[in-house]
Protein backbone atom coordinates (compact mmCIF):
# COMPACT_ATOMS: atom_id res chain seq x y z
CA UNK A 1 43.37 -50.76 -54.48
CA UNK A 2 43.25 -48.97 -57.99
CA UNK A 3 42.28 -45.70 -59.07
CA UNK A 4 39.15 -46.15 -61.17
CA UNK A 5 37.30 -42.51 -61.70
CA UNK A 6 37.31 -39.52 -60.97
CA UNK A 7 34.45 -37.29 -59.51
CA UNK A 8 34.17 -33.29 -60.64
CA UNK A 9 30.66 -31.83 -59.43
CA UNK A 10 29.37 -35.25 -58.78
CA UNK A 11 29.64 -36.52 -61.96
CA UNK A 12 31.99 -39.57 -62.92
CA UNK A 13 34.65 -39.42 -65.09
CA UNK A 14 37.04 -41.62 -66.33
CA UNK A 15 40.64 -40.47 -66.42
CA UNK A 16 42.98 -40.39 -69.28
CA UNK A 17 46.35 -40.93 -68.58
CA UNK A 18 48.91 -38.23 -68.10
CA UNK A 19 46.18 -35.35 -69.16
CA UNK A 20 44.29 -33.04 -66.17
CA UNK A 21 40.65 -32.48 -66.24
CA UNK A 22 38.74 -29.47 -67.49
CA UNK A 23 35.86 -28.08 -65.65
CA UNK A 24 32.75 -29.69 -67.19
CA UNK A 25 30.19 -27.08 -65.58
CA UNK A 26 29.56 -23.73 -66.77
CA UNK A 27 30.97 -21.18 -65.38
CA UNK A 28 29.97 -19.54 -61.42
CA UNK A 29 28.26 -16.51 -62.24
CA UNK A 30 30.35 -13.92 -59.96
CA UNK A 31 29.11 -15.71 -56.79
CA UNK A 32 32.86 -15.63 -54.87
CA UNK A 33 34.19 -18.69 -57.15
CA UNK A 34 37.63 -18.60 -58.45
CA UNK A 35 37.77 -18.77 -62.09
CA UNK A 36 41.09 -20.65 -63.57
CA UNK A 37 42.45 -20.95 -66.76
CA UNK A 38 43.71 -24.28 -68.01
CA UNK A 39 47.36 -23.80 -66.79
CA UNK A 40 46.44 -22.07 -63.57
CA UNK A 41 43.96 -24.64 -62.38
CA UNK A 42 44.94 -26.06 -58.83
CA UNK A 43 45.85 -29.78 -58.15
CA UNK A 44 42.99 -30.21 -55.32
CA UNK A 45 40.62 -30.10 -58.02
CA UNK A 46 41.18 -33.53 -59.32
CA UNK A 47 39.97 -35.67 -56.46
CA UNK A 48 40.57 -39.71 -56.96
CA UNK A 49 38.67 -42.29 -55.37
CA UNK A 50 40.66 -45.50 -54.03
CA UNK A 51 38.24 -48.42 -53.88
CA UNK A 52 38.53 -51.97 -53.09
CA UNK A 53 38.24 -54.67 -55.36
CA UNK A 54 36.64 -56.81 -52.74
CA UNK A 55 33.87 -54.09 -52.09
CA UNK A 56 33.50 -51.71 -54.87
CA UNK A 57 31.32 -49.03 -52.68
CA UNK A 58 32.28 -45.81 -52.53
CA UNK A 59 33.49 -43.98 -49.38
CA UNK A 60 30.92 -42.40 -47.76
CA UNK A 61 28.42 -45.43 -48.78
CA UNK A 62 30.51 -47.35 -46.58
CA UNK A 63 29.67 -48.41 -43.18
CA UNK A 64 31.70 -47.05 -40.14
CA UNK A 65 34.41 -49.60 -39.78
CA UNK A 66 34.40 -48.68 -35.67
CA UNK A 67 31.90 -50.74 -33.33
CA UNK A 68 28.65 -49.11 -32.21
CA UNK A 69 28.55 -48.50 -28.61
CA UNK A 70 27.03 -50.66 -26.76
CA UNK A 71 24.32 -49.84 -23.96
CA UNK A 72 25.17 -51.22 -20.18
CA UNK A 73 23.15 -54.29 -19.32
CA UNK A 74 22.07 -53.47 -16.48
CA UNK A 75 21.78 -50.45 -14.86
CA UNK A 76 23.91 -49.50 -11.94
CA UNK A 77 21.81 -47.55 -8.66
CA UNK A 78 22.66 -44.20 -7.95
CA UNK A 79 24.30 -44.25 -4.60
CA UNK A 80 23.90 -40.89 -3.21
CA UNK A 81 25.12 -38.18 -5.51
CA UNK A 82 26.83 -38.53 -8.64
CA UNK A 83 30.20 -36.33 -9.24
CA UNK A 84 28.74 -33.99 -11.59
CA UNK A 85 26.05 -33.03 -9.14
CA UNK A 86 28.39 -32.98 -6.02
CA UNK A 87 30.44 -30.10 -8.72
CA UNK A 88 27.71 -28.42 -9.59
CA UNK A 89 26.76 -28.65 -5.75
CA UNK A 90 30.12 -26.82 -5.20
CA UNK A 91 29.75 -24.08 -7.70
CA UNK A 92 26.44 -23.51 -6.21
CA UNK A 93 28.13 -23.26 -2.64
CA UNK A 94 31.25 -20.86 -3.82
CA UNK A 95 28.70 -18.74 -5.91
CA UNK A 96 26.52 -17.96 -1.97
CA UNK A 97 30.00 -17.73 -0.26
CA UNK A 98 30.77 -14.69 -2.96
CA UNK A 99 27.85 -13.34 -3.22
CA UNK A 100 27.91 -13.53 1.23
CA UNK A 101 31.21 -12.13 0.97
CA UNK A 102 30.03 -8.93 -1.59
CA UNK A 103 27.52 -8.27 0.90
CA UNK A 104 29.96 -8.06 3.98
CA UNK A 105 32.28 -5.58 2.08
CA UNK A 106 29.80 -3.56 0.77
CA UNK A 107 28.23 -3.26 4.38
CA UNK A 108 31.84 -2.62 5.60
CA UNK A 109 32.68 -0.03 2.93
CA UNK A 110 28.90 1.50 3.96
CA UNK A 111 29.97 2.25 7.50
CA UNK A 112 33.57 2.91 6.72
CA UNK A 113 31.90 5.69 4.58
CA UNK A 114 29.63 6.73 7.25
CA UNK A 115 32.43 6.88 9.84
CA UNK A 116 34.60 8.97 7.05
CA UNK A 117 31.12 11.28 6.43
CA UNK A 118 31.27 11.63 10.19
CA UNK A 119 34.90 12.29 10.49
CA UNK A 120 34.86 15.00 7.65
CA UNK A 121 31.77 17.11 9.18
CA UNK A 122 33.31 17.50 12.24
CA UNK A 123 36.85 18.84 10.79
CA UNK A 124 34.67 21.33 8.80
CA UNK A 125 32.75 22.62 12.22
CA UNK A 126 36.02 22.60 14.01
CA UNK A 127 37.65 24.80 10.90
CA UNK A 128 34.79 27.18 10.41
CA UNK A 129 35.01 28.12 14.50
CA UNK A 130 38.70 28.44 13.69
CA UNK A 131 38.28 30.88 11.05
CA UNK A 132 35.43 32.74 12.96
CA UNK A 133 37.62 32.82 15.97
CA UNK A 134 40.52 34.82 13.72
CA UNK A 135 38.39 36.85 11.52
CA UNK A 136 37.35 38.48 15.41
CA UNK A 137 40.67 38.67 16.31
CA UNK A 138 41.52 40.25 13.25
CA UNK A 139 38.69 42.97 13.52
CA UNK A 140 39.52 43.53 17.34
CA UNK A 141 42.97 44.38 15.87
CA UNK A 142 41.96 46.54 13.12
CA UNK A 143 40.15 48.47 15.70
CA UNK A 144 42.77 48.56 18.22
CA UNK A 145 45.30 49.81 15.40
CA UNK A 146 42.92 52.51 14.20
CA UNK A 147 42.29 53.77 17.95
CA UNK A 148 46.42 54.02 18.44
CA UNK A 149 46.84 55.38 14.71
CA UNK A 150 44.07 58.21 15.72
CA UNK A 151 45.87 58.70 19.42
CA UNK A 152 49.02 59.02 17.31
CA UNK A 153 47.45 61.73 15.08
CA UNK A 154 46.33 63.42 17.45
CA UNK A 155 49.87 63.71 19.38
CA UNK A 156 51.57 64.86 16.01
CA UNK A 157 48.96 67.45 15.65
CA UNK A 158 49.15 68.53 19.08
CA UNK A 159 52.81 68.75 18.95
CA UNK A 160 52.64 70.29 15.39
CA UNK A 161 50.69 73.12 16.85
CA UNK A 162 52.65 73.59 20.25
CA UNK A 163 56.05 73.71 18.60
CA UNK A 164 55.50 76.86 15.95
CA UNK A 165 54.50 79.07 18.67
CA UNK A 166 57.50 78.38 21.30
């Protein structure tokens, strides 16, 4: 193999020995392109060809040097299913047994709600009785008190009266 030319912007050059190439296209107009001076300008720039004396073609004129594949001769039958059904089969098959399973727990978490809704209602009857029951207990004692605290008042002021005059 021997290095014959080398290509910048798809044009061949030939090289000179022991000097680097200089860009031979104008400029890029602002459009993201580095721009390089001569002593900055990167080694991947100068791209060499290797051809073959044999068959002086470039690379990508080439052909493939792998073999084409080949089609089967003959046909096999399809006995029954083939794996890639029988998967997708599955995945059809796990995606009902979720979706069967979502549907159970959201039923369960329905009546577990109901049950709670239930549960909760009767508490609040049970407290509100509660809480009637003492606010009557606490009015029959209010009365009770004021009835003795008047009795009382009425012994101090009876005894108030009876004691100046002895």
């Amino acid at each position: 193999m021997e290095m014959n030319d080398i290509y910048v912007n798809h044009m061949a050059v030939e090289r000179s020995p022991g000097r680097r190439m200089k860009r031979t296209s104008p400029k890029p107009a602002g459009h993201g392109a580095a721009e390089f001076s001569d002593d900055e300008m990167p080694d991947y720039e100068n791209i060499s060809v290797m051809t073959d004396k044999k068959n002086p073609q470039a690379p990508g004129e080439m052909p493939p040097s792998y073999p084409a594949p080949t089609a089967p001769s003959t046909p096999q039958p399809a006995k029954g299913r083939t794996r890639e059904q029988k998967h997708m089969l599955m995945l059809y098959l796990l995606m009902a047994i979720c979706f069967l399973m979502w549907i159970v727990l959201l039923s369960l978490t329905v009546v577990n709600d109901q049950k709670m809704t239930g549960e909760l209602k009767r508490i609040n009857t049970s407290l509100s009785h509660r809480i009637n029951q003492v606010s009557k207990e606490v009015k029959e004692a209010q009365v009770q008190l004021g009835k003795a605290l008047t009795k009382q008042k009425a012994a101090e002021a009876a005894s108030t009266t009876k004691a100046p005059s002895s």
